[in-house]
Protein backbone atom coordinates (compact mmCIF):
# COMPACT_ATOMS: atom_id res chain seq x y z
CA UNK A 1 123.02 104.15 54.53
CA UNK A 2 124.24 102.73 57.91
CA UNK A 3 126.83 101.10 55.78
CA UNK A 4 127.99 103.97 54.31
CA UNK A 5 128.38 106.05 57.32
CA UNK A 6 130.39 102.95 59.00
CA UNK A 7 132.45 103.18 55.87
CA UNK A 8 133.24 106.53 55.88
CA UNK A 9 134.70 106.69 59.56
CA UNK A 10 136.18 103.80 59.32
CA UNK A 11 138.53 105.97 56.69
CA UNK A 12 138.42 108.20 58.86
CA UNK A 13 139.68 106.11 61.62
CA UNK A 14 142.24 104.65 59.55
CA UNK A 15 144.24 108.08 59.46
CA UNK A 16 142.48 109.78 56.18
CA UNK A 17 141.84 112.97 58.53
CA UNK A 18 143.73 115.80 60.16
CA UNK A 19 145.31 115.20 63.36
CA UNK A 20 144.37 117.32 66.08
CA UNK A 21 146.14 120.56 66.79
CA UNK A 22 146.23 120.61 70.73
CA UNK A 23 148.40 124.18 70.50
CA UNK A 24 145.31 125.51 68.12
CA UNK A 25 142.39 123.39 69.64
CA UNK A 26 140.54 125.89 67.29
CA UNK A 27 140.86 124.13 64.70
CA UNK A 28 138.51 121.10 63.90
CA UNK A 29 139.32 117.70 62.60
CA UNK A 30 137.35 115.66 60.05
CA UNK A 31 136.68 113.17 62.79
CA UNK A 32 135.04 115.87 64.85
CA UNK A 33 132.62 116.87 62.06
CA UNK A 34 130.93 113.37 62.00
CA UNK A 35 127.77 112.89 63.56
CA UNK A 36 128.50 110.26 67.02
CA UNK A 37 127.88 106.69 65.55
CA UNK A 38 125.48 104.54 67.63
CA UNK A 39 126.73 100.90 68.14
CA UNK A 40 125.96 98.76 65.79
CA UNK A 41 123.41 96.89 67.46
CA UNK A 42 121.51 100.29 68.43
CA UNK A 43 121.73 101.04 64.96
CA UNK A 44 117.98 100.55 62.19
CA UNK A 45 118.65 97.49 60.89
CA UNK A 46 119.54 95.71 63.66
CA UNK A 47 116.77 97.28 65.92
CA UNK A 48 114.13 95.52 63.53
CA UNK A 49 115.82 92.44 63.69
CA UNK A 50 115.87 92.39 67.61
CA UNK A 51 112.08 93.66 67.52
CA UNK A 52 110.84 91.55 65.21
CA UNK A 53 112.26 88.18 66.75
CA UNK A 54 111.25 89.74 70.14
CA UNK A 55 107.47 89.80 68.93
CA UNK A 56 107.52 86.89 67.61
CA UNK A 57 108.61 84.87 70.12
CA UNK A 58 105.80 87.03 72.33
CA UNK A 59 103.16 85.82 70.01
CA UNK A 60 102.81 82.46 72.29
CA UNK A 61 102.81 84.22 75.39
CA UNK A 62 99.65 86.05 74.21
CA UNK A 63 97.70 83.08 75.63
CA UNK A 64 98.85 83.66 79.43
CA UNK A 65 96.77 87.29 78.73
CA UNK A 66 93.90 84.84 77.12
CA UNK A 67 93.99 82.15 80.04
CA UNK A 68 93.87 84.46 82.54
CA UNK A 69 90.92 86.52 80.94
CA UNK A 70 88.52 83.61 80.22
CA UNK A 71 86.71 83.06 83.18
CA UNK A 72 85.45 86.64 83.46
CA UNK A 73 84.00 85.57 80.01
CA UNK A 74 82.98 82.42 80.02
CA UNK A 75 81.91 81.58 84.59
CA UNK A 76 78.03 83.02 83.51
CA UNK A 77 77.47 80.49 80.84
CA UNK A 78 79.37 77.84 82.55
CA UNK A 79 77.54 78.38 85.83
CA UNK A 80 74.28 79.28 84.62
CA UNK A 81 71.22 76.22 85.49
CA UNK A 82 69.49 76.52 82.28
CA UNK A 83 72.42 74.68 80.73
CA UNK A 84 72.64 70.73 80.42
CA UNK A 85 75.43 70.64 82.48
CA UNK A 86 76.83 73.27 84.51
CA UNK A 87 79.44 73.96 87.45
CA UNK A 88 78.23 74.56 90.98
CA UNK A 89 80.04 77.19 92.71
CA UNK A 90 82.98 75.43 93.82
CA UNK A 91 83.52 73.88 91.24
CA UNK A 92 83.94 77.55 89.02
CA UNK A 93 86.27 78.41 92.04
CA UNK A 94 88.26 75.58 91.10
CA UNK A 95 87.99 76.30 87.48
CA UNK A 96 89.00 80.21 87.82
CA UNK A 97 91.97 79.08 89.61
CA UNK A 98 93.42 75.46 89.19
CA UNK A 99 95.80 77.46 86.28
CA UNK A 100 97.54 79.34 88.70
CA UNK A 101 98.06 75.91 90.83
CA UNK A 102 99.58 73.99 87.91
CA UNK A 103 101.70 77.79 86.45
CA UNK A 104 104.29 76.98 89.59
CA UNK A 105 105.17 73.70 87.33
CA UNK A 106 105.40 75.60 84.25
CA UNK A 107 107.95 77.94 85.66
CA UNK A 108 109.88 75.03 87.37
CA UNK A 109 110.15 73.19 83.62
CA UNK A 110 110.74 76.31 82.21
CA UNK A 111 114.22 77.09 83.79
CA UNK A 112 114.82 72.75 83.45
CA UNK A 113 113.88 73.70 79.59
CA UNK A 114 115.54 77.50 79.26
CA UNK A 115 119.34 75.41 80.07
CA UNK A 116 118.90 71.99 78.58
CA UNK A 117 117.06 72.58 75.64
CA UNK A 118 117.47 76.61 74.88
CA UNK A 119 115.37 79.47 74.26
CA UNK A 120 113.60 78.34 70.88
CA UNK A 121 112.47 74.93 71.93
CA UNK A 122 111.27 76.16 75.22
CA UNK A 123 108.79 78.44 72.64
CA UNK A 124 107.72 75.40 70.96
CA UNK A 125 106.76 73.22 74.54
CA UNK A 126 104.40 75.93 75.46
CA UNK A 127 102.89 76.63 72.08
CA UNK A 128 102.46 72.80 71.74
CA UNK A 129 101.11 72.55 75.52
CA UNK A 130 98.72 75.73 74.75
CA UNK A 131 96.85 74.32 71.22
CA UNK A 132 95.90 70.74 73.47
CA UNK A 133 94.74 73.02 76.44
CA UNK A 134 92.12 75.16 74.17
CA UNK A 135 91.51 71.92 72.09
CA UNK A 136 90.03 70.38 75.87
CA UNK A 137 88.47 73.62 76.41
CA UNK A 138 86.88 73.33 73.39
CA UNK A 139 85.63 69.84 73.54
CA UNK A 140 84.01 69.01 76.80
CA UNK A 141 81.68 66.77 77.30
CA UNK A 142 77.96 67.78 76.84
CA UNK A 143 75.65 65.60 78.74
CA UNK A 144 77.73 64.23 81.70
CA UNK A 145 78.55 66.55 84.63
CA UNK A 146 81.28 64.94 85.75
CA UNK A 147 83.35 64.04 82.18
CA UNK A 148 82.43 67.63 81.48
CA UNK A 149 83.91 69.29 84.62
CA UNK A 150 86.91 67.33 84.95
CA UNK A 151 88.03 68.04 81.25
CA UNK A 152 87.24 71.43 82.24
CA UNK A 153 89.46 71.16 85.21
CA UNK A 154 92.19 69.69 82.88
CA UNK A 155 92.19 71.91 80.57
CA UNK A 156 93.08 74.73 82.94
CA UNK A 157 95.43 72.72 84.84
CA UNK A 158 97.57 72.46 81.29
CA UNK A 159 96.83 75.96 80.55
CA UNK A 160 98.54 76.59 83.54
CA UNK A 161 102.06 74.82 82.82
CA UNK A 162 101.46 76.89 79.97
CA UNK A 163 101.08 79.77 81.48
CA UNK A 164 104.20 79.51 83.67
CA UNK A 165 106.35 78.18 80.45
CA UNK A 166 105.29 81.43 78.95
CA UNK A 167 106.57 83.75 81.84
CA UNK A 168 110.41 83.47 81.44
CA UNK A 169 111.85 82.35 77.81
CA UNK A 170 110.39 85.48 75.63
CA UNK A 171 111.97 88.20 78.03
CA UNK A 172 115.37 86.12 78.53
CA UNK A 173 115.63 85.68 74.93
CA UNK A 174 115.06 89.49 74.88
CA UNK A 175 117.35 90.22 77.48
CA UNK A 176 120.21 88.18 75.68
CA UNK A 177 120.43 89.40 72.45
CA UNK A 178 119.59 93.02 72.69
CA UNK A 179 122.01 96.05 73.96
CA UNK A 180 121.74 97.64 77.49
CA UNK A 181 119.56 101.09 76.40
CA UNK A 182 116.96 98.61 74.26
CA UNK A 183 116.99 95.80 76.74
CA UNK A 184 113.98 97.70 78.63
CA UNK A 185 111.83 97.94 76.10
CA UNK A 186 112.28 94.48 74.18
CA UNK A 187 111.57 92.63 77.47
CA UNK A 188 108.77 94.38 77.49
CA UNK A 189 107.02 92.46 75.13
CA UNK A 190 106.27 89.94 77.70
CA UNK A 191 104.00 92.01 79.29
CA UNK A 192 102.13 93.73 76.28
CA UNK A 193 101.58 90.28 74.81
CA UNK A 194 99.78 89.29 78.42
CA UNK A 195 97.95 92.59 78.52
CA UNK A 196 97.05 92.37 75.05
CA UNK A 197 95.74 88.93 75.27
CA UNK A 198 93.37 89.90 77.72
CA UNK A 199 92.16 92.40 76.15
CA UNK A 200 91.65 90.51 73.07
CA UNK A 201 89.68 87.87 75.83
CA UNK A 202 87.49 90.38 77.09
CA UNK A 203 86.93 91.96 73.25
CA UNK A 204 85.35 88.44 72.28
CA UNK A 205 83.70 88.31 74.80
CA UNK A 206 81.88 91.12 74.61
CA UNK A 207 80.46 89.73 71.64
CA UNK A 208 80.06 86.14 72.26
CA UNK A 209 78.57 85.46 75.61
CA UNK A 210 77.09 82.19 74.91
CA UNK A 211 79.28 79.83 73.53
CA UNK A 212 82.63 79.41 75.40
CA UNK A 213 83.52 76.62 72.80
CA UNK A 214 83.41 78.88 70.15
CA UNK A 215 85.97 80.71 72.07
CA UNK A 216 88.27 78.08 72.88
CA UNK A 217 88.52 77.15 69.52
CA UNK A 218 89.61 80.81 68.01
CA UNK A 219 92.21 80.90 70.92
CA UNK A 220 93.44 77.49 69.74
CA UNK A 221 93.74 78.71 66.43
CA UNK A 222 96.03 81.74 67.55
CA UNK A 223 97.89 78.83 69.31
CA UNK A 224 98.78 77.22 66.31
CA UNK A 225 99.57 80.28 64.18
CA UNK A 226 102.03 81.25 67.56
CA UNK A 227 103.52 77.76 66.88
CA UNK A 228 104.78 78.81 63.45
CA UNK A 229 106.12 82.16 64.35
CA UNK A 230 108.76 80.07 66.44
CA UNK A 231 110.18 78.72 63.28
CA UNK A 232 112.04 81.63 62.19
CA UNK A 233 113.66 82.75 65.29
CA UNK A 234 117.54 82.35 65.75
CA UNK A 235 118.63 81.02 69.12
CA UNK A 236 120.01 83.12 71.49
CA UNK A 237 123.53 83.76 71.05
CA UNK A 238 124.64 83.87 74.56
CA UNK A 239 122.87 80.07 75.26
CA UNK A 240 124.81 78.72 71.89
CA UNK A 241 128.25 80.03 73.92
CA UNK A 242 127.02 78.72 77.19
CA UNK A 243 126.33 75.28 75.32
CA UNK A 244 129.88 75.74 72.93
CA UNK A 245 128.29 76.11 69.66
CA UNK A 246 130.75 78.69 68.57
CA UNK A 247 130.14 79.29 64.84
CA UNK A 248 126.24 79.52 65.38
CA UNK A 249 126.55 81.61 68.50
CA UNK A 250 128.55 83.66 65.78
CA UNK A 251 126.14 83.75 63.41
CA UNK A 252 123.46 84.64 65.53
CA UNK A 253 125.06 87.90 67.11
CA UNK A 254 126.09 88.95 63.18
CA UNK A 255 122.40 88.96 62.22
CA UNK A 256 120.93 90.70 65.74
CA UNK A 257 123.74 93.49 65.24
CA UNK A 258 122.23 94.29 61.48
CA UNK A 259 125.05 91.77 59.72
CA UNK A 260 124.79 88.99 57.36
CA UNK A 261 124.74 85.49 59.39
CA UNK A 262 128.37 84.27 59.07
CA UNK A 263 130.43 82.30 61.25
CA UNK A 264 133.04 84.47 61.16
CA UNK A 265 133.09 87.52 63.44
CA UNK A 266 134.88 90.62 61.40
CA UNK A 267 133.45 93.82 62.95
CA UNK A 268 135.82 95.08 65.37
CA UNK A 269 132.97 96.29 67.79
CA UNK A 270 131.22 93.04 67.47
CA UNK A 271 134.41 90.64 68.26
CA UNK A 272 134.74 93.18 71.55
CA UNK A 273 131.74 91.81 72.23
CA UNK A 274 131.66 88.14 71.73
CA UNK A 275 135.22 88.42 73.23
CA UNK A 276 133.42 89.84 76.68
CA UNK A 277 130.79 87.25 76.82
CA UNK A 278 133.11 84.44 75.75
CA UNK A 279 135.66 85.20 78.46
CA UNK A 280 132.84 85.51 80.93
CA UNK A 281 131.61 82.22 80.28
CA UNK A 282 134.66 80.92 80.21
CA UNK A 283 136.00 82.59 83.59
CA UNK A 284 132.47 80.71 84.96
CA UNK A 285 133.32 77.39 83.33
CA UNK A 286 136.67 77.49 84.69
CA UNK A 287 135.53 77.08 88.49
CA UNK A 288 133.45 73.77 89.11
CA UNK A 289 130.09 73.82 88.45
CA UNK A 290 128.16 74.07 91.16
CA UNK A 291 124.59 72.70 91.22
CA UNK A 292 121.59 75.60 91.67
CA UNK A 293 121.12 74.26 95.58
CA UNK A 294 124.91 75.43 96.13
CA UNK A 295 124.55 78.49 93.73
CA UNK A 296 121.66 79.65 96.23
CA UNK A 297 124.26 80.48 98.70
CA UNK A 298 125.59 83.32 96.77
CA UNK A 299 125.01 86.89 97.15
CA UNK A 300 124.02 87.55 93.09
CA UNK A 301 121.68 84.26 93.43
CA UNK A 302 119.62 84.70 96.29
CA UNK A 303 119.50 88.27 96.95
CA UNK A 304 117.95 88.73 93.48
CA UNK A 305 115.83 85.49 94.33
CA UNK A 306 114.46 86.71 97.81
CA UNK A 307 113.87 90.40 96.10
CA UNK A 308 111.39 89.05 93.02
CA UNK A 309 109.85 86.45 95.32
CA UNK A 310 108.50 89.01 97.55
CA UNK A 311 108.00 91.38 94.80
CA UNK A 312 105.48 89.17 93.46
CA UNK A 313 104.14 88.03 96.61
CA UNK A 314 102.99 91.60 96.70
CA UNK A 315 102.23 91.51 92.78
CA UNK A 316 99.22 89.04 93.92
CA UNK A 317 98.22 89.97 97.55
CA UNK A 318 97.18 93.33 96.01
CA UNK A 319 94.72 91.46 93.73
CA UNK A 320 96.05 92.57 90.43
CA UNK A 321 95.19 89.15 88.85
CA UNK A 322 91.99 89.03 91.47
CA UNK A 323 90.95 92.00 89.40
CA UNK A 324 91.79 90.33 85.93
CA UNK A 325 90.23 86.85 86.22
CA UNK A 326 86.85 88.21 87.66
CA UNK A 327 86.42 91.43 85.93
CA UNK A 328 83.04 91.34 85.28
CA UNK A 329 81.87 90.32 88.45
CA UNK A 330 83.51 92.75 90.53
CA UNK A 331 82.44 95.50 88.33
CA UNK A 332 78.68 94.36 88.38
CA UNK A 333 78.97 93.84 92.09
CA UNK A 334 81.28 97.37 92.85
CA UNK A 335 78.09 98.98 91.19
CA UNK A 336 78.84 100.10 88.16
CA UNK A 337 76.51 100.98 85.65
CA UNK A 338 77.27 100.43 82.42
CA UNK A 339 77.72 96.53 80.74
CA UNK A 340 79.87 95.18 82.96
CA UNK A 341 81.43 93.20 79.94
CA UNK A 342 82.13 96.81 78.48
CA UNK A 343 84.03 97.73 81.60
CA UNK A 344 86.27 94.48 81.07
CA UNK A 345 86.83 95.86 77.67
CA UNK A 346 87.86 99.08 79.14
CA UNK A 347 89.73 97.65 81.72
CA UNK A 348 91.73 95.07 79.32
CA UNK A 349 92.23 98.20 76.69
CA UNK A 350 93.39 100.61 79.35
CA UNK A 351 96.06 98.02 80.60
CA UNK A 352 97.16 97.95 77.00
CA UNK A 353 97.42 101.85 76.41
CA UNK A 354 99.53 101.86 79.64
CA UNK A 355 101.93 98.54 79.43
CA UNK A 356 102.70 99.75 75.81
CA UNK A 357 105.25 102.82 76.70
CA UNK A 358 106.19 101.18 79.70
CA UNK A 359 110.13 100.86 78.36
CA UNK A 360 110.27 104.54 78.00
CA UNK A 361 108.80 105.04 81.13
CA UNK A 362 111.32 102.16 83.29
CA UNK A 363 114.21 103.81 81.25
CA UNK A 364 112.97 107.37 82.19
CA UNK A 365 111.86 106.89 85.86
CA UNK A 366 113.70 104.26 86.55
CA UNK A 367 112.58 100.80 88.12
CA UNK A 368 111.98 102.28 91.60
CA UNK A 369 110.30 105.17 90.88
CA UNK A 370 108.21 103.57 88.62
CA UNK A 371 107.10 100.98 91.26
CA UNK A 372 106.37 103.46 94.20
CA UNK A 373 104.07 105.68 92.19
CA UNK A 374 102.55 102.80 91.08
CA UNK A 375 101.62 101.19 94.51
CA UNK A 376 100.90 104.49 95.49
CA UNK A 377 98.38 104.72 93.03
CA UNK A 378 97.18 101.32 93.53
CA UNK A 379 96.50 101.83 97.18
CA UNK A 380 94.40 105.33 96.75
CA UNK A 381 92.37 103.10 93.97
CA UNK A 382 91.76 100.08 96.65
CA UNK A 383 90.66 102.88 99.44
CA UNK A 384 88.25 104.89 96.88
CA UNK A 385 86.64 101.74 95.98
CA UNK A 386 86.13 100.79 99.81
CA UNK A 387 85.05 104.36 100.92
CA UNK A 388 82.28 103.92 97.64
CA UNK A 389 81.06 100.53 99.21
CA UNK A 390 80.73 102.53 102.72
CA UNK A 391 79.70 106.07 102.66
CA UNK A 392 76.54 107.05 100.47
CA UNK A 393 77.83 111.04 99.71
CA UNK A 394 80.30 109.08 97.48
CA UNK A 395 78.06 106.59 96.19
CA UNK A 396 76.16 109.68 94.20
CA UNK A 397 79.50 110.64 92.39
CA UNK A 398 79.10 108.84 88.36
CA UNK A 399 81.41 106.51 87.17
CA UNK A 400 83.63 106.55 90.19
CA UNK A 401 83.67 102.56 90.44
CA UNK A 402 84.50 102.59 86.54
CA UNK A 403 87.50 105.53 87.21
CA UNK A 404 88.75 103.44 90.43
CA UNK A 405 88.84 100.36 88.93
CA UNK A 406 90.28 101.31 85.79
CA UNK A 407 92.84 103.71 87.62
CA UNK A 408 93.92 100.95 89.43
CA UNK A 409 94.83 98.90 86.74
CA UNK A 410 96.37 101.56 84.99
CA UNK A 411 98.76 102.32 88.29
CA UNK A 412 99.50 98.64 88.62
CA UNK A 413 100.85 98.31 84.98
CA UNK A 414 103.05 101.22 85.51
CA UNK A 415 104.93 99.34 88.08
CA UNK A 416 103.59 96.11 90.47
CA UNK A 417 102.19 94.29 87.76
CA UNK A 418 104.91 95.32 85.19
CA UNK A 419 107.98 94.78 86.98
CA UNK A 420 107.92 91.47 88.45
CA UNK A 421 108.08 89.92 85.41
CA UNK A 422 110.53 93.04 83.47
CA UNK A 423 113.17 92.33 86.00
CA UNK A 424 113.11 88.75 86.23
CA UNK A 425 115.23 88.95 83.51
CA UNK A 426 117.56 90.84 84.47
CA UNK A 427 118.34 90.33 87.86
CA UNK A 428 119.67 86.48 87.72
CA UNK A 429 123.21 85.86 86.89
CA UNK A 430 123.37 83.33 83.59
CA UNK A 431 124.21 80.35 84.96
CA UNK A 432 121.45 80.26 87.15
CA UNK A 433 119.12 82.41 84.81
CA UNK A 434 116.91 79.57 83.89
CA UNK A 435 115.91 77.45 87.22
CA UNK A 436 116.27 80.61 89.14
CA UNK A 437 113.37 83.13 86.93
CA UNK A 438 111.21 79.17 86.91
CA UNK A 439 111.47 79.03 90.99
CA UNK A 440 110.11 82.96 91.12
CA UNK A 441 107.55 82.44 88.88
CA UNK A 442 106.34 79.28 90.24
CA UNK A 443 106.52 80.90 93.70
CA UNK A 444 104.73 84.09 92.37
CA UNK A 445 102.11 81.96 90.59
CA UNK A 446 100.99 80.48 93.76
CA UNK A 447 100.25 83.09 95.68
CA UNK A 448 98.06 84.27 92.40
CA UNK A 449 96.74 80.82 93.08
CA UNK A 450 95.57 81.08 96.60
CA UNK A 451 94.49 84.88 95.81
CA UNK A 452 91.96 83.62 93.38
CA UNK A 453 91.03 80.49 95.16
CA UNK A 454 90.01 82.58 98.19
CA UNK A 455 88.96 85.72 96.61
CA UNK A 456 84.94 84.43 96.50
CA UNK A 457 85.49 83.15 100.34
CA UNK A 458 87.17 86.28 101.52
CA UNK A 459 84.60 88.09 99.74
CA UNK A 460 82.01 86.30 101.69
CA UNK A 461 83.14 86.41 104.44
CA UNK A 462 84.56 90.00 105.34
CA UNK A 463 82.36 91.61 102.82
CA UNK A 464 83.54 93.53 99.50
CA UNK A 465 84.69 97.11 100.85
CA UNK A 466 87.04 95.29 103.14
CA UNK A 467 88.32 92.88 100.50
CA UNK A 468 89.79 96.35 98.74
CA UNK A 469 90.94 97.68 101.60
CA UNK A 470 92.83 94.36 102.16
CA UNK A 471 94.29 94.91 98.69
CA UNK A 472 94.91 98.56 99.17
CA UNK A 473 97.09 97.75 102.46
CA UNK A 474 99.51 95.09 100.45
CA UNK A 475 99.92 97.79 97.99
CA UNK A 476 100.88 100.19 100.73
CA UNK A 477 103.29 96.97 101.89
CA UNK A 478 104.52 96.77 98.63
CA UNK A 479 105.40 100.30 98.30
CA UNK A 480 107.60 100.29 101.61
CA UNK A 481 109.64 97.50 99.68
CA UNK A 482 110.21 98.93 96.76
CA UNK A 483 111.83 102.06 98.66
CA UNK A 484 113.64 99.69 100.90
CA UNK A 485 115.02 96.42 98.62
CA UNK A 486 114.62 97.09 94.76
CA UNK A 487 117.56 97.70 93.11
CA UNK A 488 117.77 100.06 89.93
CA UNK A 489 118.67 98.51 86.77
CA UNK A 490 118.23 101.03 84.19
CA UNK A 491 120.79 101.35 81.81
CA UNK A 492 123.23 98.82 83.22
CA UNK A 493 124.57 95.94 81.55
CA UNK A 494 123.57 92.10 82.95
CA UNK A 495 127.28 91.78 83.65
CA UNK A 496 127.10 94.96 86.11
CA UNK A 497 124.03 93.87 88.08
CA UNK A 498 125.35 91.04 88.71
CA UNK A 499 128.64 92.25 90.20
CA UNK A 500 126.51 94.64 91.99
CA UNK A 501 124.52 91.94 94.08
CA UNK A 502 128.24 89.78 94.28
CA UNK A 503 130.09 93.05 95.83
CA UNK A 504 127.17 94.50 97.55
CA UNK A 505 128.11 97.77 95.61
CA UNK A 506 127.13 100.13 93.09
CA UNK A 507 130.58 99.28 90.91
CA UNK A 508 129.31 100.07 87.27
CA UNK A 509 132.16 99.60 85.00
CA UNK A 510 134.00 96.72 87.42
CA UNK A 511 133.28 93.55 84.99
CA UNK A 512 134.35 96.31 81.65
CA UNK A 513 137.59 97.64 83.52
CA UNK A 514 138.48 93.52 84.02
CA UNK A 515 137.67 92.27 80.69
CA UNK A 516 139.62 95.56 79.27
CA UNK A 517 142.82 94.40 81.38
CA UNK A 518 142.63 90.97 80.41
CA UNK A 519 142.35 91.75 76.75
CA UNK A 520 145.62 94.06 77.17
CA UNK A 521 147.81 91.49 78.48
């Protein structure tokens, strides 16, 4: 049917109408009477194409969701005395949180990876990486305490590299082959897959509370199936250019515009487009390449670099992932009173419901808006959940641990937790795309690493009410820099943003006005 349609006005195009009558503007041309044509790559076919690659290549990421939900699960039976061997408490400490040590290398090999070996093979190194992680998990040792904790300990230190491969190649890939107004919500897919894994975590265990081998080995067989949804994915079409594989990068924009994969480029609106990103990456190959040390010193490098740094720095001081990785324990201890496994479930399910139309809300709200009634949110949760611990009035309200702790997850998806890892990429220019979204990411995994580590000290130590209103401060913090730093991004091309951080302006059609003079000389 598309077909037909582009048929049709392409006759139409070609001069088979009447010409307009400017002295009788009354009268109406054939041209006028056809419904507006969406670009091609907006168009059915090619949005299923675009979606289905995009969830595929999210399948794998799944297990950050998964490695991040486990020890909620699985810290009772692995702590608990009546077992042959057990971990003491530091040890669990070490166990909940080694992951987010080791995720800073992940991210750092994933932007080494994302250039030198592309999109699709990056997919396969962390689906790889993931199956022997679960396949440790699974297979510790049973009678000695020391084999057992230190494959325990490895495990979740590979898990980790896993974790931080995961972070960056499924929402580049996104960003690269889809159009501006679908870019939102096809990057989004990174963060349903996490939020769905976790929920999936906390749904198994809610049912198997004994036997965290059991569960190792069903996430390692998702691992494996993740594996062989890679296979079918075509590489990115804007890597293939950067690399000079012409006909395939050809061939792959064909078939994510809704055309058959050919090498040769005959749709007028899709040769605009290769034309634009060819002559931007040639423009860029033209200069001398600098190395990423020297690209740091430019405005589009490390504005964008400083802004996500500190956007996750806030992502983890406000104890999103404190909240994730001991679920269970903080609802048990915040008083709540139903199964505390049931309020992981509900916490895991609620972050799914909400992360799910998350790309019609960042294209309806906006980035910004988005993020400051989400830290808003965030911090009201934090203080209700303090005030609980405190004053005894509130302590005879029902449920209101369950509806503050499951509010504030909710609030954080719609923005802090969401957006860190939505607009990593967008904001980086493509030549430093890869090693620049691995440096954030490893920087933003170690403050989740430090967050966890000292969560059970902190704790401790200043007592649990205070602990949220630590959290509900850094989401205040984090609201005052969203207003103040974060850019908006909706409905702009990569091309724009990145002239906006390179002028210092808002100039929206700059790069388009360019490309359109060089193509009429």
């Amino acid at each position: 049917m598309d077909h037909e349609i582009e048929e049709e006005q392409q006759q139409l195009y070609k001069g088979h109408h009447k010409k307009r009558d400017y002295k009788n503007p009354h009268i109406i041309s054939d041209l006028d009477r056809l419904p507006k044509r969406k670009p091609l790559g907006e168009q059915s076919r090619a949005v299923r194409r675009q979606a289905l690659m995009v969830i595929l290549a999210n399948m794998g990421v799944l297990s950050t969701g998964l490695a991040l939900a486990i020890p909620t699960i699985v810290l009772r039976q692995l702590t608990s005395e009546m077992e042959t061997v057990y971990l003491n408490a530091t040890q669990a400490s070490w166990f909940a949180s080694i992951n987010t040590l080791s995720c800073p290398l992940g991210g750092l090999l994933s932007g080494l990876l994302l250039d030198r070996i592309g999109r699709k093979h990056t997919l396969y190194v962390l689906n790889i990486l993931g199956i022997t992680s679960w396949t440790l998990l699974a297979t510790p040792s049973a009678t000695s305490s020391v084999y057992f904790y230190w494959q325990l300990l490895v495990s979740r230190f590979i898990i980790g590299i896993t974790m931080g491969l995961a972070s960056a190649p499924s929402g580049v890939y996104a960003a690269e082959i889809s159009l501006p107004k679908l870019r939102g919500s096809l990057i989004l897919g990174t963060s349903i897959s996490v939020a769905l894994g976790i929920t999936v975590l906390y749904s198994i265990g809610y049912f198997i509370r004994d036997d965290f081998r059991l569960i190792a080995l069903i996430c390692c067989g998702y691992q494996i199936a993740a594996l062989l949804c890679v296979i079918p994915l075509p590489e990115s079409h804007s890597w293939l250019l950067a690399r000079r594989r012409v006909e395939e990068a050809k061939k792959s924009l064909n078939y994510f515009r809704g055309l058959d994969k050919s090498p040769h480029i005959t749709h007028p609106e899709i040769l605009e487009e290769f034309n634009i990103l060819q002559k931007s990456l040639q423009l860029r190959d033209g200069e001398r390449k600098p190395s990423f040390s020297s690209c740091l010193k430019l405005p589009e490098v490390y504005k964008p670099l400083l802004i996500l740094m500190a956007l996750f720095a806030f992502q983890q001081l406000s104890g999103i992932f404190v909240v994730i990785v001991y679920a269970v324990q903080i609802s048990t201890e915040a008083g709540v009173s139903i199964d505390p496994f049931m309020c992981a479930v509900l916490i895991g399910t609620a972050r799914v419901l909400t992360t799910c139309p998350m790309g019609y809300v960042l294209e309806k709200w906006g980035r910004r808006r988005a993020g400051i009634i989400s830290t808003f949110g965030m911090t009201v949760s934090m203080l209700l959940l303090a005030c609980y611990g405190w004053f005894e009035i509130l302590q005879s309200v029902p449920y209101l641990p369950v509806i503050a702790i499951v509010g504030f997850i909710v609030l954080s998806t719609l923005g802090l937790y969401t957006l860190p890892f939505f607009m990593i990429s967008e904001l980086f220019p493509q030549k430093v795309r890869g090693p620049a979204s691995g440096l954030t990411v490893a920087v933003g995994m170690f403050f989740a690493f430090l967050c966890i580590k000292i969560y059970p000290d902190l704790k401790a130590t200043i007592g649990m009410s205070n602990a949220f209103v630590f959290f509900g401060i850094m989401s205040f913090l984090g609201l005052i820099f969203i207003y103040c730093a974060l850019p908006e991004t909706r409905r702009r091309t990569l091309l724009e943003i990145e002239e906006q951080f390179r002028t210092g302006g808002r100039q929206k059609r700059a790069i388009d006005v360019e490309m359109q003079e060089v193509f009429a000389r």
